[in-house]
Structure formats: C-alpha cells, structure tokens
C-alpha atoms as a PDB file:
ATOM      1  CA  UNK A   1      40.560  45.064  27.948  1.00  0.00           C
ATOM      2  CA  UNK A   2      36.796  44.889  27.916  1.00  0.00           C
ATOM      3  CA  UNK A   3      36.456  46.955  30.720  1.00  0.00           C
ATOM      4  CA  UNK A   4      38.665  49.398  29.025  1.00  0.00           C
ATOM      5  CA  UNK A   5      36.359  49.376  26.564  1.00  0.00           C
ATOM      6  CA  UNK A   6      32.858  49.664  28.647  1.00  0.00           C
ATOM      7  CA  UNK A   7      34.669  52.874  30.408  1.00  0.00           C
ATOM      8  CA  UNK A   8      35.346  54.249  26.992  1.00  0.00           C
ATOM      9  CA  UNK A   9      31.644  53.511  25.429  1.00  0.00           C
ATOM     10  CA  UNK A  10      30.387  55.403  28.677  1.00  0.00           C
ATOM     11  CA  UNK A  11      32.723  58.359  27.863  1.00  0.00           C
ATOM     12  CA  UNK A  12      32.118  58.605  24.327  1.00  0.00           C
ATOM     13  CA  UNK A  13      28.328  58.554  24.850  1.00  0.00           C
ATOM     14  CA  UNK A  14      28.950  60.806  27.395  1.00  0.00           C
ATOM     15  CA  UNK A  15      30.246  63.498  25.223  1.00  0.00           C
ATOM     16  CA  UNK A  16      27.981  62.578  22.220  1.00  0.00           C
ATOM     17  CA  UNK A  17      24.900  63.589  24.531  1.00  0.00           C
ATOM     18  CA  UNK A  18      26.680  66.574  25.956  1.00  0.00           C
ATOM     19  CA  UNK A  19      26.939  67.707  22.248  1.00  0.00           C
ATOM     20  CA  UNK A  20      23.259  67.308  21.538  1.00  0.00           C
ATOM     21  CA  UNK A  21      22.277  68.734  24.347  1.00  0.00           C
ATOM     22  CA  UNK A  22      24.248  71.950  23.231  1.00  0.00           C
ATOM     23  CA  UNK A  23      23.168  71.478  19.537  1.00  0.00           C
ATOM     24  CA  UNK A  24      19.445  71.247  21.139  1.00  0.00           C
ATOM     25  CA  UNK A  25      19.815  74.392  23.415  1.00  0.00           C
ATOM     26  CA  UNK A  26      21.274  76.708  20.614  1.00  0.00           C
ATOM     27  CA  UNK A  27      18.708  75.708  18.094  1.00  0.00           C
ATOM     28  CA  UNK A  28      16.076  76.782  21.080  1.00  0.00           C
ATOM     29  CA  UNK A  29      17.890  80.422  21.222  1.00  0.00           C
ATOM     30  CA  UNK A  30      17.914  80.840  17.687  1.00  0.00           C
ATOM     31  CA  UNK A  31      14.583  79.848  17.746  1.00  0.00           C
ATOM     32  CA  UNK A  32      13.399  82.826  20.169  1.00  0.00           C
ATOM     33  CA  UNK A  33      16.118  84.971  18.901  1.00  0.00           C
END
C-alpha cells in the first residue's frame, strides 16, 4: 500500500508539472503573439 501510494504521488506530480509547463509555454506565445 505505501508503495502504491509513492508511485501515485510521482504520477500525480508528474502530470501537475506537465500542466505548468504547458500553462507556462502558452502564456510565453501569447506573450509574443
């Protein structure tokens, strides 16, 4: 159970950082847009 856990705080952050990152780069292109 708590390495179910650890593997599924890895893949949440995981996809909570992907999401920034693509909240970061379209803020940049609306930026030079």
């Amino acid at each position: 159970m708590y390495r179910y856990n650890v593997k599924l705080d890895y893949v949440v952050m995981k996809e909570v950082s992907l999401v920034a990152y693509l909240v970061s780069f379209l803020s940049i292109i609306k930026r030079q847009a």
